[in-house]
Protein backbone atom coordinates (compact mmCIF):
# COMPACT_ATOMS: atom_id res chain seq x y z
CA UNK A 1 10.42 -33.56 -49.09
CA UNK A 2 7.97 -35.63 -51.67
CA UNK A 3 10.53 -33.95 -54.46
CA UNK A 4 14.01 -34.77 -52.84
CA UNK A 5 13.12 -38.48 -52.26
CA UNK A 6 11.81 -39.13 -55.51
CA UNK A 7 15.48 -38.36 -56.82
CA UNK A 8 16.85 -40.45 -54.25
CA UNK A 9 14.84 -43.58 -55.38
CA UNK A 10 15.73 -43.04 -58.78
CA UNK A 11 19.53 -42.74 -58.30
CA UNK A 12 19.39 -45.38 -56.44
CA UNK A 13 17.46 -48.06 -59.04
CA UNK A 14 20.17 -46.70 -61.57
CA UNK A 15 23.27 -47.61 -59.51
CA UNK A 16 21.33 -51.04 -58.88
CA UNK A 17 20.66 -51.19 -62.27
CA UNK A 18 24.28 -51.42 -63.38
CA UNK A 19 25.79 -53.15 -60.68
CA UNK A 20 23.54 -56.12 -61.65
CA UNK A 21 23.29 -56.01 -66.16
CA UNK A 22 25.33 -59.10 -67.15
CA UNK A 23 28.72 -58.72 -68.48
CA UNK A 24 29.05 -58.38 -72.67
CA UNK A 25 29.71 -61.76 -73.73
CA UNK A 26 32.97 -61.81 -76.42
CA UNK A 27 30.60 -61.47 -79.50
CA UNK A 28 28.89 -58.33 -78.56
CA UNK A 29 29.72 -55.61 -80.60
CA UNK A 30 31.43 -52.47 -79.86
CA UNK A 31 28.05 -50.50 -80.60
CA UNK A 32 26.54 -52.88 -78.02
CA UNK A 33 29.26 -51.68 -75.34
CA UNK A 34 28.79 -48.47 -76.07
CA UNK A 35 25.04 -48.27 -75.55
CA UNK A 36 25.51 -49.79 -72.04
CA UNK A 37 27.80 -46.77 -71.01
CA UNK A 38 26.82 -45.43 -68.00
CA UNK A 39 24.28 -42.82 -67.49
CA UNK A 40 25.20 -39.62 -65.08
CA UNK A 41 22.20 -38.58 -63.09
CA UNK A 42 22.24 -36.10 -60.35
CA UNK A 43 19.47 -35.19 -58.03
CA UNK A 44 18.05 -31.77 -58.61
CA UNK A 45 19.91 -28.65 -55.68
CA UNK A 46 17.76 -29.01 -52.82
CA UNK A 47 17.66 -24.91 -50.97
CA UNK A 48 18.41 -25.22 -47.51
CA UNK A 49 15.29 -25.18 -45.09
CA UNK A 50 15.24 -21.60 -43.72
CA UNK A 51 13.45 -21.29 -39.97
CA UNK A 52 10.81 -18.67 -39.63
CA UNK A 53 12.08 -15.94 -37.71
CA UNK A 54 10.65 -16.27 -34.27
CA UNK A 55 8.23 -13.49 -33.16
CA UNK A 56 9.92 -10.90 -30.41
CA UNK A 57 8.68 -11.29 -27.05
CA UNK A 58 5.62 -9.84 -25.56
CA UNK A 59 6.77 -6.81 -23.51
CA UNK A 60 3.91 -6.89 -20.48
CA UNK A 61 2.04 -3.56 -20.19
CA UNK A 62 3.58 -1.31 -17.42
CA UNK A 63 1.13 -1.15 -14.63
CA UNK A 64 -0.97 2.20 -14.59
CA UNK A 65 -4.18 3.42 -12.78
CA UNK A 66 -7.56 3.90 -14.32
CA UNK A 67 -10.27 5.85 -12.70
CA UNK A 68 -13.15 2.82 -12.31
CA UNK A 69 -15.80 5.15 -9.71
CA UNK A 70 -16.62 8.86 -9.53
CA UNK A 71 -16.34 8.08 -5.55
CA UNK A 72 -15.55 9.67 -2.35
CA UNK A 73 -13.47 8.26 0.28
CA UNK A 74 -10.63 8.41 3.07
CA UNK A 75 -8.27 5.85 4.54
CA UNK A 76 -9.08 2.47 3.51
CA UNK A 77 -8.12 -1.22 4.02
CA UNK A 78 -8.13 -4.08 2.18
CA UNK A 79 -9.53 -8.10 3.32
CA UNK A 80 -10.59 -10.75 2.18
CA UNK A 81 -13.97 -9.66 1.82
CA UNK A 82 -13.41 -6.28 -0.22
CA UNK A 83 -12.48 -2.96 0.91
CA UNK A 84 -13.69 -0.90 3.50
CA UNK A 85 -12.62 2.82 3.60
CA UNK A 86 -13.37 5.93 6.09
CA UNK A 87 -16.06 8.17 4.92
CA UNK A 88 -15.83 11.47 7.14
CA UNK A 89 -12.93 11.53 9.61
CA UNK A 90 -14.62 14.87 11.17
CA UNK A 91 -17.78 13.83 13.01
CA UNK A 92 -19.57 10.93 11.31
CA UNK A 93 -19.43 7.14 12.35
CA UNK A 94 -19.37 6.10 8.85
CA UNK A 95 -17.65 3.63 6.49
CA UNK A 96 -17.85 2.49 2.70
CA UNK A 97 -17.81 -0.77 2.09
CA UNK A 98 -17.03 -2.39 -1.91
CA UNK A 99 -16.16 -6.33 -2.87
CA UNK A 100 -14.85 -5.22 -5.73
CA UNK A 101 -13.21 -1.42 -5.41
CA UNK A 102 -16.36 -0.50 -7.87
CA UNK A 103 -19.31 -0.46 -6.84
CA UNK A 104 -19.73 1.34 -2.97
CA UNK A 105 -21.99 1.38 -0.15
CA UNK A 106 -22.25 3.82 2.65
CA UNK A 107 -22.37 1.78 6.03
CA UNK A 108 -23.16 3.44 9.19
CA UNK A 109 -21.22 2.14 12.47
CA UNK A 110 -23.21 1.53 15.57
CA UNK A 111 -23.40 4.48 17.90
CA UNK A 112 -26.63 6.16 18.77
CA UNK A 113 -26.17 9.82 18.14
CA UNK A 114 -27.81 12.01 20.58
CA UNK A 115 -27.95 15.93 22.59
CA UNK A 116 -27.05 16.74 26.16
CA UNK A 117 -29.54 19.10 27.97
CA UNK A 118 -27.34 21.94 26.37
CA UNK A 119 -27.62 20.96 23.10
CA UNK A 120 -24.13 19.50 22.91
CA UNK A 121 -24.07 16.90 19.84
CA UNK A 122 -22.97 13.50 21.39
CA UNK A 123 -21.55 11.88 18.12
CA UNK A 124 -18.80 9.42 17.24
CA UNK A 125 -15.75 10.02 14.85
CA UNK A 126 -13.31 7.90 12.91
CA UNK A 127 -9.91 8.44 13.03
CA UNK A 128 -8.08 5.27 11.28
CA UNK A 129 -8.54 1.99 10.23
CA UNK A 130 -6.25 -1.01 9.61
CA UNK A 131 -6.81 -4.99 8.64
CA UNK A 132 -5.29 -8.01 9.41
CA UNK A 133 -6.18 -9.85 6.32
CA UNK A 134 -9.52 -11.05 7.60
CA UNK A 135 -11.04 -8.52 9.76
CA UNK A 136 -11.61 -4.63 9.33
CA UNK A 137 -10.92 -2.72 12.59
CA UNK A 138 -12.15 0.65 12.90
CA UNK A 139 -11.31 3.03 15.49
CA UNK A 140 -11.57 6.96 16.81
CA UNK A 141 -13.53 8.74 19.75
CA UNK A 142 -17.19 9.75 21.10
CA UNK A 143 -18.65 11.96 22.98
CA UNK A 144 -20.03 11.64 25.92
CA UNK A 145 -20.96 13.64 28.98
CA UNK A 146 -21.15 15.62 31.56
CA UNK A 147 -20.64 18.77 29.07
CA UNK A 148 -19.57 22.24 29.70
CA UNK A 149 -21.67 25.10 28.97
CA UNK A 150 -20.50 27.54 26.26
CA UNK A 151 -20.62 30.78 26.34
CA UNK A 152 -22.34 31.47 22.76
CA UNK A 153 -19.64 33.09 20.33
CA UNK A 154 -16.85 31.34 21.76
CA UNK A 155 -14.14 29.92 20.01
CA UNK A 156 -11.28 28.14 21.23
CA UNK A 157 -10.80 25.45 24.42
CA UNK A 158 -11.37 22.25 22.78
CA UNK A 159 -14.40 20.37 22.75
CA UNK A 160 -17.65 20.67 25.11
CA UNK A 161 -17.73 17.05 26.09
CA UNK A 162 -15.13 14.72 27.01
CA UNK A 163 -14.04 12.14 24.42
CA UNK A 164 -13.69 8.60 25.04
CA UNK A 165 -11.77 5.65 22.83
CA UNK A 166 -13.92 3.22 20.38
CA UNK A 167 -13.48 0.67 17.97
CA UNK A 168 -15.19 -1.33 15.79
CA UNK A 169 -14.79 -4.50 13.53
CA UNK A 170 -16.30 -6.73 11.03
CA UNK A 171 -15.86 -9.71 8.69
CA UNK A 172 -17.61 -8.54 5.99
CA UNK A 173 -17.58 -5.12 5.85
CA UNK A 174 -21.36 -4.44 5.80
CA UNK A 175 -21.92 -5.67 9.86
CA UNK A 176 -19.75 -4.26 12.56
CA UNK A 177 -19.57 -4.36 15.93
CA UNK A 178 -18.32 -1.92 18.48
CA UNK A 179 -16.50 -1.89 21.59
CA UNK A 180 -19.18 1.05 23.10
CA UNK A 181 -19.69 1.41 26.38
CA UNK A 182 -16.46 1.36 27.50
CA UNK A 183 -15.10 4.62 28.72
CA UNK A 184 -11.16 4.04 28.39
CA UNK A 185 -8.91 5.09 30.58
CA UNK A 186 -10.37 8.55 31.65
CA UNK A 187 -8.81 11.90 31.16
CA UNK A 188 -5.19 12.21 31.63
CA UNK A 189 -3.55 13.77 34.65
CA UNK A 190 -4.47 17.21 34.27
CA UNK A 191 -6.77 17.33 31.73
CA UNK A 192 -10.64 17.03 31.48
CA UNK A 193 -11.69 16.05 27.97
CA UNK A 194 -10.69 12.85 27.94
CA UNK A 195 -8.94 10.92 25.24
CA UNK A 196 -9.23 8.60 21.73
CA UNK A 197 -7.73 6.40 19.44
CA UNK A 198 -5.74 7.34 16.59
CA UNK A 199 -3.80 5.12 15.03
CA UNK A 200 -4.09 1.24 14.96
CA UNK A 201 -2.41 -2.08 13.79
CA UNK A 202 -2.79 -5.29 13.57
CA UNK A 203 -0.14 -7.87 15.41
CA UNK A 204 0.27 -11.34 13.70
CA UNK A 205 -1.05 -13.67 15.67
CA UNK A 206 -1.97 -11.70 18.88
CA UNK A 207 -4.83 -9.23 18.00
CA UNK A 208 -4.29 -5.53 17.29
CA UNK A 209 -2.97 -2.92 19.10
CA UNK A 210 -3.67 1.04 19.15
CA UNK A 211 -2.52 4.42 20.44
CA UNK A 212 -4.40 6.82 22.23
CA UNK A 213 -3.94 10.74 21.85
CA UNK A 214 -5.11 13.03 25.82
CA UNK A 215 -7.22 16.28 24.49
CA UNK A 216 -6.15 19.48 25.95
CA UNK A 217 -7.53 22.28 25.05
CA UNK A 218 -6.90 22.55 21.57
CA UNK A 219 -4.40 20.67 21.30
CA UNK A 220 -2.88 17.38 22.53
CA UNK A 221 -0.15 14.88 23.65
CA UNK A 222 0.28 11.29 23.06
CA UNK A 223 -1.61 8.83 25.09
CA UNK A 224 -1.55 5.26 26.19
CA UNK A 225 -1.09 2.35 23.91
CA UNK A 226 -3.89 -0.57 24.36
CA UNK A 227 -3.78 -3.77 23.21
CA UNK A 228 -6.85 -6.05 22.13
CA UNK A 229 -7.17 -10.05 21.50
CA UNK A 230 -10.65 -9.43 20.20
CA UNK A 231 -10.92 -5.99 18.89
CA UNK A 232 -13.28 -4.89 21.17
CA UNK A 233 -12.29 -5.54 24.48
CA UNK A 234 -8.95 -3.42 25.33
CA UNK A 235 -6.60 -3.15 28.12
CA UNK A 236 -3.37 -0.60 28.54
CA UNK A 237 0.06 -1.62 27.82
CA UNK A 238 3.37 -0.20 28.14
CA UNK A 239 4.09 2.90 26.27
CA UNK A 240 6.85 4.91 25.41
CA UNK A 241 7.05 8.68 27.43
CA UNK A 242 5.14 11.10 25.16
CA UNK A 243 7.56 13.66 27.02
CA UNK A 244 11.06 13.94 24.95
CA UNK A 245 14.21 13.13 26.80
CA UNK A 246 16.08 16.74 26.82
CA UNK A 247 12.75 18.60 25.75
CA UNK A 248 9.95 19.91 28.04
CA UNK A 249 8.07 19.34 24.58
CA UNK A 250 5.69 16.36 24.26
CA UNK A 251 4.52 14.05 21.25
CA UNK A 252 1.43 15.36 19.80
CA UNK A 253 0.20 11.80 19.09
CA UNK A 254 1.06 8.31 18.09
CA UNK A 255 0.19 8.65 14.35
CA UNK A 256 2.12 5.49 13.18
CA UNK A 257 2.15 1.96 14.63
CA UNK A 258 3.07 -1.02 12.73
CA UNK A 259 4.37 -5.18 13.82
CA UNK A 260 6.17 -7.64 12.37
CA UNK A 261 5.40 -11.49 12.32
CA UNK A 262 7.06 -12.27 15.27
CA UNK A 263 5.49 -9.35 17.21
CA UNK A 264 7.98 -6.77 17.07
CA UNK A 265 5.98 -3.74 17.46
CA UNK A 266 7.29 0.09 16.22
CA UNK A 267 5.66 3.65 16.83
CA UNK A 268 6.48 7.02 15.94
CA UNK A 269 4.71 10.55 16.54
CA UNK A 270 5.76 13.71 15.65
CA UNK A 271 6.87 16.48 18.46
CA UNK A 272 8.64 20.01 17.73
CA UNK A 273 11.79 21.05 19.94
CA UNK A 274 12.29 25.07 19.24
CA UNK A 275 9.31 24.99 16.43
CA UNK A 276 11.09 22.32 14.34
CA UNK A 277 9.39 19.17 13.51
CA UNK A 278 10.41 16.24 14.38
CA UNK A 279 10.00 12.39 13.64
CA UNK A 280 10.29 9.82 16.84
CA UNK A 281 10.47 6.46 16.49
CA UNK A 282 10.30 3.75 19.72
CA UNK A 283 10.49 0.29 19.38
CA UNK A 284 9.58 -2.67 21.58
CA UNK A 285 10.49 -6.62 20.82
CA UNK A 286 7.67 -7.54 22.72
CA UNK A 287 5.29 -4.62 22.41
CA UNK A 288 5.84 -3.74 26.10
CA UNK A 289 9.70 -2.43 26.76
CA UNK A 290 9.84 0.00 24.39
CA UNK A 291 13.10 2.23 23.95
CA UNK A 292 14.38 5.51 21.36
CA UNK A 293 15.08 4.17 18.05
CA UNK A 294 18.35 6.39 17.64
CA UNK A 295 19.50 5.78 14.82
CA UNK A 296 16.91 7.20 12.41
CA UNK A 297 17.24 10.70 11.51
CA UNK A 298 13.92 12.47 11.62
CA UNK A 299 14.47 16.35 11.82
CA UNK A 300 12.68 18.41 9.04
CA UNK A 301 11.04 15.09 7.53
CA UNK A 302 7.89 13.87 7.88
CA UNK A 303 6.56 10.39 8.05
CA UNK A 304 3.12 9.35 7.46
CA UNK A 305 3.10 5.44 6.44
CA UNK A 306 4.85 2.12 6.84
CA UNK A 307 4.86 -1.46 5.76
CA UNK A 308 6.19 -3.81 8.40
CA UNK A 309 8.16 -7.30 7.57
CA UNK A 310 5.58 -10.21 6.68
CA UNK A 311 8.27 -12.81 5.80
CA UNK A 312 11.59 -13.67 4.07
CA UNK A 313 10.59 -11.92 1.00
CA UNK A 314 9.46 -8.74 2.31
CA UNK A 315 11.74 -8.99 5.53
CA UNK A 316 12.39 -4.76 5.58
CA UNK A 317 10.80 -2.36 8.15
CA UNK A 318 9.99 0.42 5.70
CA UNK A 319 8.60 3.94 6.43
CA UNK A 320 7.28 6.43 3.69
CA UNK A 321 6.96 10.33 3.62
CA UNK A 322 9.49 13.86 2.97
CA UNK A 323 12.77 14.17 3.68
CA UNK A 324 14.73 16.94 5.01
CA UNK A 325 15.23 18.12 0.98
CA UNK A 326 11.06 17.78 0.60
CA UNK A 327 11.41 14.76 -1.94
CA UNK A 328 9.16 12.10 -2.02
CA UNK A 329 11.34 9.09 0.14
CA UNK A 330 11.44 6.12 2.04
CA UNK A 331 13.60 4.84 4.45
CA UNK A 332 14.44 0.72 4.45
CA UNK A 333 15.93 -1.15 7.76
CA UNK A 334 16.51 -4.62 8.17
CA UNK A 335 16.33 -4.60 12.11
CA UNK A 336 14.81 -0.92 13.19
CA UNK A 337 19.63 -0.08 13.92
CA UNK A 338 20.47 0.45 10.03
CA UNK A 339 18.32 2.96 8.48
CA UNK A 340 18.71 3.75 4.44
CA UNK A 341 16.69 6.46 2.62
CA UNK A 342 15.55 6.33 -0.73
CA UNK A 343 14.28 9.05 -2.19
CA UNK A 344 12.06 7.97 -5.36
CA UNK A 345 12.91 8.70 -8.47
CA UNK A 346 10.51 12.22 -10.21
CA UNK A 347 11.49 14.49 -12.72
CA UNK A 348 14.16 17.11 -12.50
CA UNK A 349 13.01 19.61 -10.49
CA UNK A 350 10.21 18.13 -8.91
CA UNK A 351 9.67 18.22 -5.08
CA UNK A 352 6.98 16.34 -3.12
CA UNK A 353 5.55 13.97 -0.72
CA UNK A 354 4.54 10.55 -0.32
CA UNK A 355 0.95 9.94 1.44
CA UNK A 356 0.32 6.36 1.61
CA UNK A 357 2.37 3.14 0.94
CA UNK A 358 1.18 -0.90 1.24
CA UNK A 359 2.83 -3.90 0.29
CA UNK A 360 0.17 -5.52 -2.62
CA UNK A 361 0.37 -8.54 -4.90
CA UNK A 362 1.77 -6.36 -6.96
CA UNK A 363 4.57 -5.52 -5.19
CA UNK A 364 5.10 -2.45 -3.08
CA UNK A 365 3.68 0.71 -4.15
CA UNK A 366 3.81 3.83 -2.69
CA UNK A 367 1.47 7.09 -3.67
CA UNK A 368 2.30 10.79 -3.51
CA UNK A 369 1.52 14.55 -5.01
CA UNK A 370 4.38 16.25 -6.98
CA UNK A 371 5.00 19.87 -8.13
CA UNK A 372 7.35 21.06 -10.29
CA UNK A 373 9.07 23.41 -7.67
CA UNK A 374 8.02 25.64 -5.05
CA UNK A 375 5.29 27.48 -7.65
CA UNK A 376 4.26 24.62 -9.40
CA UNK A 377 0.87 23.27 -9.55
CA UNK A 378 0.12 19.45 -7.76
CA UNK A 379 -0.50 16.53 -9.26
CA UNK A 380 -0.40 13.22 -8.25
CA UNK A 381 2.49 10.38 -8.79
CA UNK A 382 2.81 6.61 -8.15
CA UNK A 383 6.03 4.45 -7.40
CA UNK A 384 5.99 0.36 -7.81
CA UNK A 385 9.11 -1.64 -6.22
CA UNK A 386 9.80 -5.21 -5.69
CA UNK A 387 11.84 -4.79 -2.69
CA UNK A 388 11.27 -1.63 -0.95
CA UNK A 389 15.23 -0.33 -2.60
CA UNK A 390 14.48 -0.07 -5.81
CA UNK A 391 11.39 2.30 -7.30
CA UNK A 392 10.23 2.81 -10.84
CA UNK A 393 7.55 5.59 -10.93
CA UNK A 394 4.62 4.78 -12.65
CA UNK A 395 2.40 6.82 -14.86
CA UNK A 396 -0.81 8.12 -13.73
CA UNK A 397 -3.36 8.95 -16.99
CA UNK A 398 -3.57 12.69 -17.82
CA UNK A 399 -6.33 14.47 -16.60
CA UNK A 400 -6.65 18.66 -16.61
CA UNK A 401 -6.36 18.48 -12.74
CA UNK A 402 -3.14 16.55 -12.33
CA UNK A 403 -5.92 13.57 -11.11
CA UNK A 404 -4.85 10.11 -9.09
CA UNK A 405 -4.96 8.14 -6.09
CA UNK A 406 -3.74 9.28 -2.32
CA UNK A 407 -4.56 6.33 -0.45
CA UNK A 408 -4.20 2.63 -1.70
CA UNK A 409 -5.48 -1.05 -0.49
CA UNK A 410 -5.23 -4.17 -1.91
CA UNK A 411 -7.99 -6.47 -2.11
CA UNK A 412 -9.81 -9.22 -4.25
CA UNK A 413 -10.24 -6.98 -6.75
CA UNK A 414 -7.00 -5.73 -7.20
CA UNK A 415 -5.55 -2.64 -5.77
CA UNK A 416 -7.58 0.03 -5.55
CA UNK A 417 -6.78 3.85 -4.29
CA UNK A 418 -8.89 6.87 -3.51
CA UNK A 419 -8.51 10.51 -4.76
CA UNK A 420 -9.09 12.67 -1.50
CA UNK A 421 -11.14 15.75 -1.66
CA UNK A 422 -9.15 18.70 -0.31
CA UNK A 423 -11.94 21.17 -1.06
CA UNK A 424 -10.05 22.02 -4.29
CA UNK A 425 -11.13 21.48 -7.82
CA UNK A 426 -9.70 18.62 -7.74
CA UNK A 427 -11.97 15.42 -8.17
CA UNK A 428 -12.69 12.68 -6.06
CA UNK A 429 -12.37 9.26 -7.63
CA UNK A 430 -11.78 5.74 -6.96
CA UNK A 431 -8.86 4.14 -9.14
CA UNK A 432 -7.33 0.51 -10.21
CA UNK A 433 -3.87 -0.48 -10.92
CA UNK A 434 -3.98 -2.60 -13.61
């Protein structure tokens, strides 16, 4: 710039310059007139300012998980406080509690474990958990008596003692209380070992609400449904029949439960006309009147998660699990009528299952195991989505063992998931997404 205006200045004193010299007065001569001819000048080429090319845009790394904890765990949920996850969902009143999704502590739930005269081991289980943002709520079953006596070698009839519903909750994840003593609502009709909780869910602005499974034998049928303000006092509500219209075949149990923001409230369980399984579905505006949601088709799939709507963003009722082809799928619905499945994009070839799926800050992201065909060996796979439609699987980092997450929660420090132990080689592991 310095350059280019220098030659500016100077053409311009030399066009002033002869614009003003006096004219030649008749007795100049014509050597004199010819030195005042005028002088070309011309300012030096000036190359044309060339931007620098701009740099391309950063392309954000695609989410992916990294193993942060060689750690053990089941279920989990996901507050404001941390995480809290099920330890032992066989016979052991124990949680594990993290802030971070790092570092864990084992936590033991209150319930004095004790013996009957007969040696009969009076313990409490865990059977699910759920949270409604600020709270943890625990629930499952204990043991209580009077026991029957065994004859010693026998297998087979259910449990010794009859099984009653408890729950616990906390704020922090490290201090729980628990709804024990209260019995529930006895043994079913029929039936002498009583009854628990296995499922639960929180309802926006009205408490939580959770299903019940009778114990028969060895086997069971889907209870009552209870609802709670508190947590830890309960009372029964309406349910839908556990007893199929058209089928002499009852639900098993009320494995899923979920509610919307304005209270809407949908369960499903799984019961199997002629030996083939199937998925139902009830739904109830007002968690009370429930009724057959029709319109889904669950034979030969399998169902084992949902996210309800929260708001106008994530305003989709959205269930995860197999469909009838045994690829990984969800199904979307805008008002529990019109149901769409989706099954998630894998690799040619590959059939599967999903096992867990939560709405994060993230987005939604759903987890699952793969194989590559019937004879294939497992291994774990991860889908992300904005709106619940449309999935983009994400990469899991190679291990020998096909390694990753089956269960997810979000949480202060970012969404963590578990590895479940299966009594494989496999290893357990807790993992970030990230």
């Amino acid at each position: 710039m310095q350059a280019r205006s220098g030659a500016v200045i100077a053409v311009a004193f030399l066009v002033i310059g002869c614009a003003s010299s006096p004219k030649p007065s008749s007795g100049s001569t014509a050597g004199a007139s010819a030195s005042l001819a005028p002088i070309a000048s011309q300012a030096p080429s000036i190359p044309p300012t060339v931007a620098p090319e701009s740099p391309e845009p950063s392309v954000p790394a695609a989410p992916a998980w990294q193993e942060v904890a060689p750690q053990a765990g089941g279920e989990m949920a996901g507050f404001s406080g941390g995480y809290v996850a099920l330890a032992n969902q066989d016979a052991d009143s124990k949680v594990l509690y993290s802030a971070d999704g790092v570092s864990w502590k084992s936590v033991t739930l209150p319930f004095a474990t004790s013996k009957d005269s007969h040696g009969n081991s009076l313990e409490a289980r865990t059977e699910a958990i759920a949270s409604n943002g600020a709270q943890v709520i625990v629930v499952g079953g204990y043991f209580h008596t009077p026991c029957a006596v065994q004859s010693p070698g026998l297998t087979g009839g259910g449990p010794a003692c009859p099984s009653s519903p408890i729950a616990w909750l906390s704020s922090d994840g490290a201090h729980w209380q628990s709804s024990y003593p209260w019995h529930g609502p006895g043994p079913a009709k029929g039936l002498k070992q009583g009854n628990q909780f296995m499922s639960v869910w929180p309802v926006p602005g009205s408490g939580w609400s959770a299903a019940t499974m009778d114990v028969g034998g060895e086997e069971g049928s889907a209870g009552g449904i209870f609802h709670s303000a508190n947590g830890l006092s309960w009372a029964r509500t309406s349910a839908p029949s556990p007893i199929r219209p058209g089928s002499s075949e009852p639900t098993e149990f009320w494995h899923l439960g979920l509610a919307d923001a304005i209270g809407e409230q949908l369960v499903g369980g799984y019961w199997y006309p002629d030996g083939n399984q199937q998925i139902g579905l009830f739904s109830a505006p007002d968690g009370k009147a429930w009724s057959a949601v029709k319109s889904f088709q669950g034979a030969n799939t399998s169902v084992v998660a949902g996210v309800a709507p929260s708001d106008s963003l994530a305003s989709l009722w959205i269930l995860a699990g197999t469909d009838a082809m045994t690829l990984p799928t969800v199904w979307t619905s805008p008002d529990l009528v019109t149901w769409t499945a989706h099954e998630l994009p894998t690799l040619p070839g590959a059939e599967g299952s999903l096992n867990s799926i939560a709405l994060t800050h993230l987005g939604y992201v759903a987890l699952g195991q793969l194989s590559d065909g019937t004879d294939g060996n497992a291994y774990h796979s991860s889908w992300l989505s904005t709106d619940g439609v449309n999935w983009t699987q994400v990469d899991t980092p190679s291990t020998p063992d096909g390694d990753g997450p089956d269960v997810l929660a979000d949480g202060p420090g970012g969404v963590i998931g578990f590895a479940l132990y299966n009594g494989a080689s496999t290893p357990v592991g807790a993992w970030l997404l990230k």
